[in-house]
Structure formats: C-alpha cells, structure tokens
C-alpha atoms as a PDB file:
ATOM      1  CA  UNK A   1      -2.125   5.462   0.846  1.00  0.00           C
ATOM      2  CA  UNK A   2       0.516   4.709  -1.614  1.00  0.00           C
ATOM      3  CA  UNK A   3      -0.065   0.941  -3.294  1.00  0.00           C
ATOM      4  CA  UNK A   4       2.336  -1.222  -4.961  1.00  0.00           C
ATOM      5  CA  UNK A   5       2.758   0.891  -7.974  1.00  0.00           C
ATOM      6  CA  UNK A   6       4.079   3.645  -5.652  1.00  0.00           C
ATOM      7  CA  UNK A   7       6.341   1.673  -3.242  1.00  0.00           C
ATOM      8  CA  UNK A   8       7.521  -0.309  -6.650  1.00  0.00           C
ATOM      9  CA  UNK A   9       8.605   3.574  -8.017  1.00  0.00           C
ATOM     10  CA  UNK A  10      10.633   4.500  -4.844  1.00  0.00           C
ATOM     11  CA  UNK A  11      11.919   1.213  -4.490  1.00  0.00           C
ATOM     12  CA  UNK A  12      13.591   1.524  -8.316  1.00  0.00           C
ATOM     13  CA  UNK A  13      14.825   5.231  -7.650  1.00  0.00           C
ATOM     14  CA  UNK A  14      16.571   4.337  -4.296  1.00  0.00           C
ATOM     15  CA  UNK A  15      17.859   0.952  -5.298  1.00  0.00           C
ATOM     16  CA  UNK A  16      21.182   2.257  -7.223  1.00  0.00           C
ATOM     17  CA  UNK A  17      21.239   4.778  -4.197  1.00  0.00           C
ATOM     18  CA  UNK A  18      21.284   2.533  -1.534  1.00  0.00           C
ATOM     19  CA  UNK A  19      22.414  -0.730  -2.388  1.00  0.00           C
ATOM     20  CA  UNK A  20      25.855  -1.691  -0.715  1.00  0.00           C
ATOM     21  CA  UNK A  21      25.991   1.691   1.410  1.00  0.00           C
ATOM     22  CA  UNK A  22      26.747   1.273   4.914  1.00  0.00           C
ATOM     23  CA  UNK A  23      24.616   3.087   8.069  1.00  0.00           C
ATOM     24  CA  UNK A  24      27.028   4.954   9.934  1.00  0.00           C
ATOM     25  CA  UNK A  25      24.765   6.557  11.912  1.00  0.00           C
ATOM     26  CA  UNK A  26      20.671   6.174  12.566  1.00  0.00           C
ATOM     27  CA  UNK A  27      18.337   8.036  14.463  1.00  0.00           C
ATOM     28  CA  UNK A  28      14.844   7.583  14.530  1.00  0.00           C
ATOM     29  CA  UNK A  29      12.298   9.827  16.487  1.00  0.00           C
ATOM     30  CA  UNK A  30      10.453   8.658  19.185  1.00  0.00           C
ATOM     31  CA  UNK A  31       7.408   9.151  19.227  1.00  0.00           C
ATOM     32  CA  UNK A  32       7.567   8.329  15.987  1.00  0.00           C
ATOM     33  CA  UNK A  33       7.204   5.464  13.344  1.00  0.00           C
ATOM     34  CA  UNK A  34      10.332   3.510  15.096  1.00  0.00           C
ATOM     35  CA  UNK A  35       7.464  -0.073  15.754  1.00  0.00           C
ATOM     36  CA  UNK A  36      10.380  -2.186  16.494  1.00  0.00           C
ATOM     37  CA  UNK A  37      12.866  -2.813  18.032  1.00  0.00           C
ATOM     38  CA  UNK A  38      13.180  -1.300  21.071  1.00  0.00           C
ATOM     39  CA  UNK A  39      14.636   2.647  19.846  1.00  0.00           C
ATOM     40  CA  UNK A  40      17.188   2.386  22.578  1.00  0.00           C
ATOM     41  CA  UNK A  41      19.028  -0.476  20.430  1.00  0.00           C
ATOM     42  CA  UNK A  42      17.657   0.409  17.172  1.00  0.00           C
ATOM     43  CA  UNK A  43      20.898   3.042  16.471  1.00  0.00           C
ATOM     44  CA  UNK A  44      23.330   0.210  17.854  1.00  0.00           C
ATOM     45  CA  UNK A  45      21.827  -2.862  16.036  1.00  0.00           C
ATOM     46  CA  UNK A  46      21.569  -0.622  12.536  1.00  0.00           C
ATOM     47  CA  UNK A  47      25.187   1.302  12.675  1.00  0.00           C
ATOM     48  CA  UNK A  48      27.889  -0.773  10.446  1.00  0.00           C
ATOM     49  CA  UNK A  49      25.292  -2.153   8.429  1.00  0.00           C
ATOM     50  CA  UNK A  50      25.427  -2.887   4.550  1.00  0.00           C
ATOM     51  CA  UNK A  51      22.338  -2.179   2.586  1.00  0.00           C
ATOM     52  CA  UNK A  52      22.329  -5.053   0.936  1.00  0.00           C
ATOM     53  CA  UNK A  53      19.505  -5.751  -0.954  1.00  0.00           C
ATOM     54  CA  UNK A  54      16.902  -3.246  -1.959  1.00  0.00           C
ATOM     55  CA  UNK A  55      13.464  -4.629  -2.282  1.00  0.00           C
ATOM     56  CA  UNK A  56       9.584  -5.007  -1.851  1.00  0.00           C
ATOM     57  CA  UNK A  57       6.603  -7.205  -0.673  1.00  0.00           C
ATOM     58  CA  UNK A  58       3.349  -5.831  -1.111  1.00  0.00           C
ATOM     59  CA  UNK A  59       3.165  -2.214   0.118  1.00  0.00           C
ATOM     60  CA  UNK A  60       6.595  -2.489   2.552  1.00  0.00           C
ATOM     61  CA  UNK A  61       9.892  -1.797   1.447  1.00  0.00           C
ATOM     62  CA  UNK A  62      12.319  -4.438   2.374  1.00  0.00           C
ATOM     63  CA  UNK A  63      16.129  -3.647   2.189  1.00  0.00           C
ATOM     64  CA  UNK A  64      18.020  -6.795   3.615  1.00  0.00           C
ATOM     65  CA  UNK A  65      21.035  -5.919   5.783  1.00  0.00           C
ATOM     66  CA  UNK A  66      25.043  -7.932   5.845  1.00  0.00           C
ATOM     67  CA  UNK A  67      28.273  -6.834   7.403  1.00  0.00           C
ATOM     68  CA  UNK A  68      30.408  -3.711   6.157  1.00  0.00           C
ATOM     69  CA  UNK A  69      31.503  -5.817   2.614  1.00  0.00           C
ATOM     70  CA  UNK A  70      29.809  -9.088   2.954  1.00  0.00           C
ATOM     71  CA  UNK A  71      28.064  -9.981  -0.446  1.00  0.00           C
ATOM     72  CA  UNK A  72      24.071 -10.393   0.454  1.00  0.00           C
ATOM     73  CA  UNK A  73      22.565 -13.839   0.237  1.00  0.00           C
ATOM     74  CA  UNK A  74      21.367 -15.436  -2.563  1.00  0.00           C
ATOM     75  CA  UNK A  75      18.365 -15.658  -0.957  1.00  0.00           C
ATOM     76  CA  UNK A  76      17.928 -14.136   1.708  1.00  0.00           C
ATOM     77  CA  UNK A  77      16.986 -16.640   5.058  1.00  0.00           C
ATOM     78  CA  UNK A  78      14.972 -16.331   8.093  1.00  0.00           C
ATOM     79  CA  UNK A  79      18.139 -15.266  10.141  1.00  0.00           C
ATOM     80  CA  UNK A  80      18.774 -12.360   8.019  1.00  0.00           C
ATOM     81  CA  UNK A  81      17.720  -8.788   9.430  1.00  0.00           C
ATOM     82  CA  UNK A  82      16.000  -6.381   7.545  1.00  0.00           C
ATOM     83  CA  UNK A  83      15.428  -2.757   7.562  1.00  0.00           C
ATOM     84  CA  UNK A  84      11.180  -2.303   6.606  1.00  0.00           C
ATOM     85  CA  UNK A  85       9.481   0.786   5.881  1.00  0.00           C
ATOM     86  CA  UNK A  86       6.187   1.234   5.533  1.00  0.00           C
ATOM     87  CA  UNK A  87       4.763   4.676   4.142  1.00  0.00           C
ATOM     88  CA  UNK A  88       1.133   4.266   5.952  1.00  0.00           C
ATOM     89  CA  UNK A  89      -0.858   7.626   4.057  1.00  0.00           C
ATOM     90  CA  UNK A  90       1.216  10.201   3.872  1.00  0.00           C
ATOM     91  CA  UNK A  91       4.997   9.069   4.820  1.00  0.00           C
ATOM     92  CA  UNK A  92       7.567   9.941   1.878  1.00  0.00           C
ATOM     93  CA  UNK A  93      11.229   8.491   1.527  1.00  0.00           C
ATOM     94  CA  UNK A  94      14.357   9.957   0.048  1.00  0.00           C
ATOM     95  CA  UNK A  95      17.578  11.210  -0.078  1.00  0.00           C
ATOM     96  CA  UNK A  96      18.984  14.338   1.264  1.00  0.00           C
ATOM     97  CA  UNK A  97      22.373  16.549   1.982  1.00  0.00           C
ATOM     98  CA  UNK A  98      23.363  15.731   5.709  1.00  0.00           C
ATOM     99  CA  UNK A  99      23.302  19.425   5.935  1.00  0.00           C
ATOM    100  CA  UNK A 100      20.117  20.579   4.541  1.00  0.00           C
ATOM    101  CA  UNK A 101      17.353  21.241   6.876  1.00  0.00           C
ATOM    102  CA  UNK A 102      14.964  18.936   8.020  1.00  0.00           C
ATOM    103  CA  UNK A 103      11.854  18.827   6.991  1.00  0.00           C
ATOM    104  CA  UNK A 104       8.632  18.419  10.041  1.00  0.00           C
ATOM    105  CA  UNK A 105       7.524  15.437  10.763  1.00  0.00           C
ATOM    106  CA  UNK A 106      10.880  13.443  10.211  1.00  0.00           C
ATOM    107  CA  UNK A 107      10.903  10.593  11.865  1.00  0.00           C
ATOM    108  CA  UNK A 108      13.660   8.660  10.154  1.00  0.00           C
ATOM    109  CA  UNK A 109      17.407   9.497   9.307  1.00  0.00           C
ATOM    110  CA  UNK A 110      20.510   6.979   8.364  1.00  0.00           C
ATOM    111  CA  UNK A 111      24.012   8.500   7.508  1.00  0.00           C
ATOM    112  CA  UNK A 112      25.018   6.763   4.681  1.00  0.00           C
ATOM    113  CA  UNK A 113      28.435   5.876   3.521  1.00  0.00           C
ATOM    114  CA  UNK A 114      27.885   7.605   0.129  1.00  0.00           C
ATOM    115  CA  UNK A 115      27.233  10.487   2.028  1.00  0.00           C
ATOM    116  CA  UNK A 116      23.504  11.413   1.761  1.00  0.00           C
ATOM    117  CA  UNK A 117      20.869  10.836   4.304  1.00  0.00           C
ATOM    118  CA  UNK A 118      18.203   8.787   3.351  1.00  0.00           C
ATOM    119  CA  UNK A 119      15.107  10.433   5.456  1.00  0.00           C
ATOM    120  CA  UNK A 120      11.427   9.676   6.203  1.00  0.00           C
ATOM    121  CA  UNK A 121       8.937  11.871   6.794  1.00  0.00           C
ATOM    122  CA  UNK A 122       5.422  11.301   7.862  1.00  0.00           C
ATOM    123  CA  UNK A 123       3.092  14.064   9.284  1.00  0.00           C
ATOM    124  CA  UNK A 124       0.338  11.567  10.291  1.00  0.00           C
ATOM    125  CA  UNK A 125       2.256   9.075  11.538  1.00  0.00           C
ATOM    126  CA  UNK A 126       0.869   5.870   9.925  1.00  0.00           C
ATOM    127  CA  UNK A 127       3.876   4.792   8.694  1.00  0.00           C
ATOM    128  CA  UNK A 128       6.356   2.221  10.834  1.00  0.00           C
ATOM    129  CA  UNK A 129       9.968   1.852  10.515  1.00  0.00           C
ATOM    130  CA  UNK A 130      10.763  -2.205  11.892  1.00  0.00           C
ATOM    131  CA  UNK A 131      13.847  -3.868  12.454  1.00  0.00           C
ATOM    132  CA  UNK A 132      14.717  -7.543  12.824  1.00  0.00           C
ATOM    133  CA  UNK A 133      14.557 -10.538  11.638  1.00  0.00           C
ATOM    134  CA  UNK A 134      11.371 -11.477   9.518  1.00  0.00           C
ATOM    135  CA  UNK A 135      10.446 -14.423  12.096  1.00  0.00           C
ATOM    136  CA  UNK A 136      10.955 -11.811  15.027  1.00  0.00           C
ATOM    137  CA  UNK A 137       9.355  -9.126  13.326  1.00  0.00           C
ATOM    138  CA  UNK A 138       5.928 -11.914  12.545  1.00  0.00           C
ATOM    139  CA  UNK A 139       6.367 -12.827  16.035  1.00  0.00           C
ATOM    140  CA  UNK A 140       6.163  -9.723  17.723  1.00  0.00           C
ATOM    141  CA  UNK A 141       3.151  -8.458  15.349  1.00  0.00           C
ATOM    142  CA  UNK A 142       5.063  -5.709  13.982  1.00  0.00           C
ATOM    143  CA  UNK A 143       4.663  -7.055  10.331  1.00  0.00           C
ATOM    144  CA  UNK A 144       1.555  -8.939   9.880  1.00  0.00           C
ATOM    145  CA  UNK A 145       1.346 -11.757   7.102  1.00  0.00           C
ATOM    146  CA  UNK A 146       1.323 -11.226   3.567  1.00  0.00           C
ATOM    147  CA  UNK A 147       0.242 -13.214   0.738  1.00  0.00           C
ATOM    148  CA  UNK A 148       1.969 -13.403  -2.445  1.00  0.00           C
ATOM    149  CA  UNK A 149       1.612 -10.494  -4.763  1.00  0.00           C
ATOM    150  CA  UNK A 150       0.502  -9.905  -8.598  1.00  0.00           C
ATOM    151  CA  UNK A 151       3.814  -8.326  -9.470  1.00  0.00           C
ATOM    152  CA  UNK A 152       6.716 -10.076 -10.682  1.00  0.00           C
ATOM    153  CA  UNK A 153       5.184 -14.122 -11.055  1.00  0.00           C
ATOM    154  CA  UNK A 154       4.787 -14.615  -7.688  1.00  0.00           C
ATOM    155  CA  UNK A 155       1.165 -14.978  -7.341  1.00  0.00           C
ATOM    156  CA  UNK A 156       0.402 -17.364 -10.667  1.00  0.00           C
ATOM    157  CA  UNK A 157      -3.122 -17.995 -12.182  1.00  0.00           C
ATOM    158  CA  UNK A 158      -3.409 -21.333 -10.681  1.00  0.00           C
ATOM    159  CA  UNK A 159      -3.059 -19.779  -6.808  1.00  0.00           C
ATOM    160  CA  UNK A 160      -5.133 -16.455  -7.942  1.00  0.00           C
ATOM    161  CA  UNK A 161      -8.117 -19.008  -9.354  1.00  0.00           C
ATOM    162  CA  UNK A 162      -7.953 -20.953  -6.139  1.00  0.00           C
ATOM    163  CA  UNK A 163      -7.839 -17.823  -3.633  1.00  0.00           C
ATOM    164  CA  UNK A 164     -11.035 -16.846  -5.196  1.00  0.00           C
ATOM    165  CA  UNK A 165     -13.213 -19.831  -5.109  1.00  0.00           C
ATOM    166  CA  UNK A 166     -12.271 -20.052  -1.664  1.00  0.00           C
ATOM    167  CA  UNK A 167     -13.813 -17.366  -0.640  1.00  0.00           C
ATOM    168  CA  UNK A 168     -17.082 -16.428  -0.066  1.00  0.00           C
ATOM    169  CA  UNK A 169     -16.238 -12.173   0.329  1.00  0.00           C
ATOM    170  CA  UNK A 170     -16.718  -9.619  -1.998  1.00  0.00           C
ATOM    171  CA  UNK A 171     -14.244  -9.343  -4.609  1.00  0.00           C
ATOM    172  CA  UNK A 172     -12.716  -6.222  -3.449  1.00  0.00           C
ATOM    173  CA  UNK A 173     -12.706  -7.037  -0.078  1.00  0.00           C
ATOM    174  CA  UNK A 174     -10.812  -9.987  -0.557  1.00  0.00           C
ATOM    175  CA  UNK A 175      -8.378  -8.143  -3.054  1.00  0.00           C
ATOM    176  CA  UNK A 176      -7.987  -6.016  -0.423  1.00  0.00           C
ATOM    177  CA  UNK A 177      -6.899  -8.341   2.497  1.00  0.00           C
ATOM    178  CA  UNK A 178      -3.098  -8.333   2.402  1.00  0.00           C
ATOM    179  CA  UNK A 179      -2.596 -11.876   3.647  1.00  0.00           C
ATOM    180  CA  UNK A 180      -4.470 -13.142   0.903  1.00  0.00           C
ATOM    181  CA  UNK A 181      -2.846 -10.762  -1.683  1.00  0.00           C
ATOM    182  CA  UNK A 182      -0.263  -8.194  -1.210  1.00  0.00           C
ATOM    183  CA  UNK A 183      -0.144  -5.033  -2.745  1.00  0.00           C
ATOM    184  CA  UNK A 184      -3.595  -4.123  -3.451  1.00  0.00           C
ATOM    185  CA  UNK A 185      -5.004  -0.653  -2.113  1.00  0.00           C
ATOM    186  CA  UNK A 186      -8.421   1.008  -2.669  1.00  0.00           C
ATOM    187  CA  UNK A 187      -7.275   2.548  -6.176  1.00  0.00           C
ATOM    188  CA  UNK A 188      -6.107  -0.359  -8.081  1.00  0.00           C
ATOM    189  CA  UNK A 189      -8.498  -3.151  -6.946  1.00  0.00           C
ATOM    190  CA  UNK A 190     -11.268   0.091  -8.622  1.00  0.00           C
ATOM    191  CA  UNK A 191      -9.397   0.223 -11.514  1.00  0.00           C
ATOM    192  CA  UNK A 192      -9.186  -3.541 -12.369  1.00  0.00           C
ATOM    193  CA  UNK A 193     -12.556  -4.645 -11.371  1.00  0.00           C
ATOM    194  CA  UNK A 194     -13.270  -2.045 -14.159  1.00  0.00           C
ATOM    195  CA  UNK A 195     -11.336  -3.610 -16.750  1.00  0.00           C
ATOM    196  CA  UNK A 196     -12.192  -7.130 -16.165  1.00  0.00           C
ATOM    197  CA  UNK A 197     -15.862  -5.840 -16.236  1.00  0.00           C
ATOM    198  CA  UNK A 198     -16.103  -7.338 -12.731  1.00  0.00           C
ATOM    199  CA  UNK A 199     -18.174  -5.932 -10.255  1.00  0.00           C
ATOM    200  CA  UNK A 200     -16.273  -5.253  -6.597  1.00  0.00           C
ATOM    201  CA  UNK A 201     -20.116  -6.279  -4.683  1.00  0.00           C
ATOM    202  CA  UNK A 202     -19.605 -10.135  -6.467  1.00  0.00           C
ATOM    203  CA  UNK A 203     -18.755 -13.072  -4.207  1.00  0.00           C
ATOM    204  CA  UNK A 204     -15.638 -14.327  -5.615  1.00  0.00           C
ATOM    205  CA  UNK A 205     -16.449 -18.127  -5.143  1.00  0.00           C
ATOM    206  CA  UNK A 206     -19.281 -16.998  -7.981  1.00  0.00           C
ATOM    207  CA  UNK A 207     -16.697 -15.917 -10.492  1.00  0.00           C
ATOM    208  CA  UNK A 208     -16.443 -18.486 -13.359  1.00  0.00           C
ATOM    209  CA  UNK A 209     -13.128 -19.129 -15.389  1.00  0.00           C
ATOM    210  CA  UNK A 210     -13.436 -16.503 -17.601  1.00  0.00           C
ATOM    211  CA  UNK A 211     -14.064 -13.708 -15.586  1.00  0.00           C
ATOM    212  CA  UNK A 212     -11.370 -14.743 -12.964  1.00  0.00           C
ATOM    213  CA  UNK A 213      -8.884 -15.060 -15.927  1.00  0.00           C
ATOM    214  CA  UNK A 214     -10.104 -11.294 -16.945  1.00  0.00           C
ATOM    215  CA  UNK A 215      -9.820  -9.721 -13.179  1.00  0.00           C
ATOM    216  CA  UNK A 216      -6.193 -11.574 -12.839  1.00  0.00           C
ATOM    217  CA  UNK A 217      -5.199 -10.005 -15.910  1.00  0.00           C
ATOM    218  CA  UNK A 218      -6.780  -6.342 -15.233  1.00  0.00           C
ATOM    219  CA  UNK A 219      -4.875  -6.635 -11.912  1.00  0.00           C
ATOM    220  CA  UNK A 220      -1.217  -6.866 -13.703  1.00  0.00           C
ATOM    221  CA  UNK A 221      -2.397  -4.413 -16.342  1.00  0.00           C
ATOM    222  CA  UNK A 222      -3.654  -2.033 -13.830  1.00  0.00           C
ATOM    223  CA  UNK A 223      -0.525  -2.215 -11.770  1.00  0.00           C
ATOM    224  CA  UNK A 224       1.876  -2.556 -14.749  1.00  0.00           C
ATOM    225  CA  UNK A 225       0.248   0.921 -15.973  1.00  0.00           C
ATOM    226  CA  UNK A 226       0.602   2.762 -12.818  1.00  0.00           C
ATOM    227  CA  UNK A 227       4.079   1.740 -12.766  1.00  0.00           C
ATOM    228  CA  UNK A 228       4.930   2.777 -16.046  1.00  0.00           C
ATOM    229  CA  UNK A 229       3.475   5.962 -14.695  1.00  0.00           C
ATOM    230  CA  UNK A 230       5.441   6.361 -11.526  1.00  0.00           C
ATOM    231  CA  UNK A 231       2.340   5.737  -9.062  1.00  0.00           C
ATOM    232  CA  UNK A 232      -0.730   7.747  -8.650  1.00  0.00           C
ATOM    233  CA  UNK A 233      -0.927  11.124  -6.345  1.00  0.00           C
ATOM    234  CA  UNK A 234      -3.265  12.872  -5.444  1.00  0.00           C
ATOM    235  CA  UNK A 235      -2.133  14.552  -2.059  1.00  0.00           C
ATOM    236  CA  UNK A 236       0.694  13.123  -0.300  1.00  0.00           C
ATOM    237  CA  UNK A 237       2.695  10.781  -2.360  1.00  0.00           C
ATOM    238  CA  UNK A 238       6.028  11.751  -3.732  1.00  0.00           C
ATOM    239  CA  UNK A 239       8.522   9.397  -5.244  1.00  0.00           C
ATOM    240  CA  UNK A 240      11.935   9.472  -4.135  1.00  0.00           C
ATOM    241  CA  UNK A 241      12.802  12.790  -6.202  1.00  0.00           C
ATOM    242  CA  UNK A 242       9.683  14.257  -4.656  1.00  0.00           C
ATOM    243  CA  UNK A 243       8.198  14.189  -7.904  1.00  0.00           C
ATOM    244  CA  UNK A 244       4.292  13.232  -8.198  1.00  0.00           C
ATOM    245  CA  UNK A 245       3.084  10.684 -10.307  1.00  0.00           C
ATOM    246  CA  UNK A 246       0.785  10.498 -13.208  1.00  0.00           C
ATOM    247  CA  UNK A 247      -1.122   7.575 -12.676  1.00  0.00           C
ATOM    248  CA  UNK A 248      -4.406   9.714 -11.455  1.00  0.00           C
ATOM    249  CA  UNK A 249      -4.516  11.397 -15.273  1.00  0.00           C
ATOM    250  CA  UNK A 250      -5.876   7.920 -16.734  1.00  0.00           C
ATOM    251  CA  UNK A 251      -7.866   6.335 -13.968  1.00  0.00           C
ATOM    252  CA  UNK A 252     -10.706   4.828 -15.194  1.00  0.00           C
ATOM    253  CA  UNK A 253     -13.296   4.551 -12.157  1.00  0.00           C
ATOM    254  CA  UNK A 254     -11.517   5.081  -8.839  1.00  0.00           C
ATOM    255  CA  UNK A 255     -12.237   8.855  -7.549  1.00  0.00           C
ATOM    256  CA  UNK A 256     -14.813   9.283 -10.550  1.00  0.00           C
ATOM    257  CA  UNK A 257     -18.141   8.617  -8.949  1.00  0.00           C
ATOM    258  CA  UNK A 258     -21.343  11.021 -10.803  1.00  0.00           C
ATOM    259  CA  UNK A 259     -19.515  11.568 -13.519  1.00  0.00           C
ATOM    260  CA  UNK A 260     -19.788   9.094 -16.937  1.00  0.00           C
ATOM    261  CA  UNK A 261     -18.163   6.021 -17.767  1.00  0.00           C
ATOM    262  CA  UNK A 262     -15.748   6.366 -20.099  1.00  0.00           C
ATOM    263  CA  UNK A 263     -16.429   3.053 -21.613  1.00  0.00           C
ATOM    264  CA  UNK A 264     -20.787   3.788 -21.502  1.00  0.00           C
ATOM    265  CA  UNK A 265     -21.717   7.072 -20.577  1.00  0.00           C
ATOM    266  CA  UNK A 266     -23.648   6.049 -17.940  1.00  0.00           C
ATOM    267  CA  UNK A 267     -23.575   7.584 -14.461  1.00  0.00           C
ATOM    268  CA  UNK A 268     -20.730   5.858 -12.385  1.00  0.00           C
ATOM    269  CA  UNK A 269     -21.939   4.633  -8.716  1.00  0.00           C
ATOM    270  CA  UNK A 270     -20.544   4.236  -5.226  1.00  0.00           C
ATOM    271  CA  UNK A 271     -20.330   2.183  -2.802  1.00  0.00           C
ATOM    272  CA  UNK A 272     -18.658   0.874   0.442  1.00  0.00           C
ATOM    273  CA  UNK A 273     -16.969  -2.639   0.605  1.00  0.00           C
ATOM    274  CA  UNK A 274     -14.971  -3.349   3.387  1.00  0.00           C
ATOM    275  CA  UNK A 275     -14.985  -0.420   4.829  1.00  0.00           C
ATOM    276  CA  UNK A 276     -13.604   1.735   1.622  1.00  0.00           C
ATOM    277  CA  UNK A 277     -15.627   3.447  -0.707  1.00  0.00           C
ATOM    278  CA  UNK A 278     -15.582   1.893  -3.904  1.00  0.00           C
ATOM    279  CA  UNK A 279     -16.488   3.239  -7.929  1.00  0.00           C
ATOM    280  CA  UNK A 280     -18.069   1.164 -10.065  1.00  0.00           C
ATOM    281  CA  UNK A 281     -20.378   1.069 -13.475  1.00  0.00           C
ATOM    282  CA  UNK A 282     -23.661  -0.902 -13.125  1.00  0.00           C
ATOM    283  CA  UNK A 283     -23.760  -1.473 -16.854  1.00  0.00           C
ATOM    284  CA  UNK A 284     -20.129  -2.735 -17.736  1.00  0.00           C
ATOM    285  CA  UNK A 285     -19.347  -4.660 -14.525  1.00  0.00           C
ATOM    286  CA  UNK A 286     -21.324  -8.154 -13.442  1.00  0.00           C
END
C-alpha cells in the first residue's frame, strides 16, 4: 500500500500539473472508488472547479477546490470542498492525452483545462475518490480521523513523546493507527524501529527519553530517505510518470526476514503486530 513517502512523490509531480486547472468535465465509474458524494452529483458539484491547492495528510491526497479564477485560501476552512484520493494497494494517479486509451480498471477521469486527463486506476478497488467538505466528509465516515503526521513539523517531539506514554500498545501498532499518527504503513514503521534500535513488540508507555527521541528521529529519517528516493515499489506503485521507486534497494529490515542483519549478521525474525507482519533483529532492537 503506498505510505507517505509515495503519496508525498505523486503529490510533488502533479502539483505544477494541476494547480489552478479547472474540471471541465468528471466522470467517475460506478462501481468504483467514487465513496462520496452521491455519483449522480459528483460530475455536477466537480465541473467549473479550480484546483486550487495541491496537497497531503497522511496517506490521502488533498487538492482543495475555488471558483474558475478565485485565488485559494490562505488556509483553507471547514467550508471549503476538497477533491481526496486515496490509492488503497494498488490504485495509481496521473496524467494522460484525452485521447489515449484507457487503461482497465479506471475508475477516475477529470478533463482538465490544460488539456490532459488526470486518471485513476485501481484494479482492486481499495482506493476511494471523496468529495465534500472535510466536516461532511468526517461526518458521513467517508474519511476517518487523522492525527498529525511526522512530515513537515506538524507532529513535534513534545506531542510524539506524549502519544507514546499514553499508550499502553505495541510500538508498531500504535505507529500504525492513523488517528494517532498519519502516514505510517507497514514498511516505514519496520524500517525506523530498526534505526532507533527499537523493537516493534515494546509497549510504548515503556520507552524512556532516549529511545523515544531515537524512534522520532528514525521516523523522519526513514521517511525523508524514501522520499529522496521517490517511494518504495515493489508491485503496484507507480509515481505519477509511472515510474517505480527506489526506496526497496536500501531497506534495512522490512521484507528481509531469514536473511542477516545488515548491522549484526544475525538471522532477522518475524512477527505479527496488529495484524501485519513485522521484521525485526533480536540483537539490535530492545
């Protein structure tokens, strides 16, 4: 399922795409990904739209909408609509010639004013497309809550230190709760465990200061790497060119269990937390 990293990547390709374009036509498949609103209004509410504001919280992209010219919000409010995608496992988003043939499994298209087409595709159909405001969108369950995010200063030490000694879980399975932290997938909350030389089975109200301070800096280096590396694939995920990314060349842990430790030698282990199976080396993580 792509993470942060990977939504962060298509979110940077398709922002000088997108930004200020207006929808002059939408169409999204039903059955499909369409979660809400209603598709019978979706076309009406989305035509004459400006893509205002090209963005991300956690593992949705978030592209605020304004009137055909109207500058976007400073911030934007709890009236404002937006346009979300989420790319559940295996859903992809791009651009594409009006005219070129689409793909299977397309579930998504918007006729921009630039021209192109900006599609999704999703064979498995865990993706959702929503639209509405974020209040309406809460309300009607179609986005759940999310917690602030280790990416870009939003989630400080102070509020990462306090999360955990809250909380009597696992460390990856509270990593991995999105209303408690955005953003977070099976991969990366692996890989930084690793390099904080935490180990995901620890209950995080059990973590002392320095080994929080080490697991909320392994989380921004973690992510802050896979960025840098346009996102990790291993089947599905494309960015926005349809390129893969090359994130899975230096993982450290995640998708590496039998084989040695690249930090020890010794034999790396597996687990289950929360329901995902989870990599982890007895001898370097406590």
């Amino acid at each position: 399922m792509p993470e942060l990293p990977e939504v962060e990547t298509i979110v940077r390709d398709l922002r000088p795409q997108l930004t200020g374009r207006v929808v002059l036509n939408a169409f999204a498949a039903l059955p499909g990904v369409l979660r809400h609103p209603d598709p019978s209004s979706f076309g009406e509410r989305l035509r004459g739209r400006a893509l205002a504001r090209v963005g991300r919280q956690g593992k949705f992209i978030m592209i605020d909408l304004a009137g055909p010219g109207e500058p976007p919000p400073e911030q934007p409010g709890p009236e404002d609509e937006l346009l979300v995608v989420h790319l559940g496992m295996t859903g992809r988003l791009g651009l594409a010639d009006p005219e070129a043939e689409l793909p299977p499994h397309t579930h998504l298209r918007l006729l921009l004013s630039s021209g192109a087409e900006l599609r999704m595709q999703d064979y498995r159909r865990f993706g959702r497309v929503l639209l509405g405001r974020r209040a309406e969108l809460l309300t009607a369950g179609a986005l759940p809550p999310l917690g602030p995010e280790p990416f870009g200063g939003m989630l400080t030490y102070p509020m990462f230190s306090a999360t955990l000694r809250r909380s009597r879980r696992a460390v990856k399975a509270l990593l991995l709760d999105q209303a408690a932290i955005a953003g977070l997938g099976n991969i990366y909350c692996d890989e930084a465990c690793f390099r904080a030389g935490v180990r995901p089975t620890a209950i995080a109200a059990r973590l002392g200061p320095e080994r929080r301070r080490r697991l909320y800096d392994a989380i921004h280096a973690a992510l802050a790497s896979a960025v840098d590396l346009r996102g990790t694939t291993f089947d599905d995920y494309r960015d926005a060119q349809g390129e893969k990314g090359r994130n899975q060349e230096v993982l450290l842990v995640y998708g590496r269990a039998g084989r040695p430790c690249v930090t020890c030698g010794g034999r790396l282990d597996r687990t289950v937390i929360a329901g995902r199976t989870t990599v982890f080396c007895r001898r370097c993580q406590r």
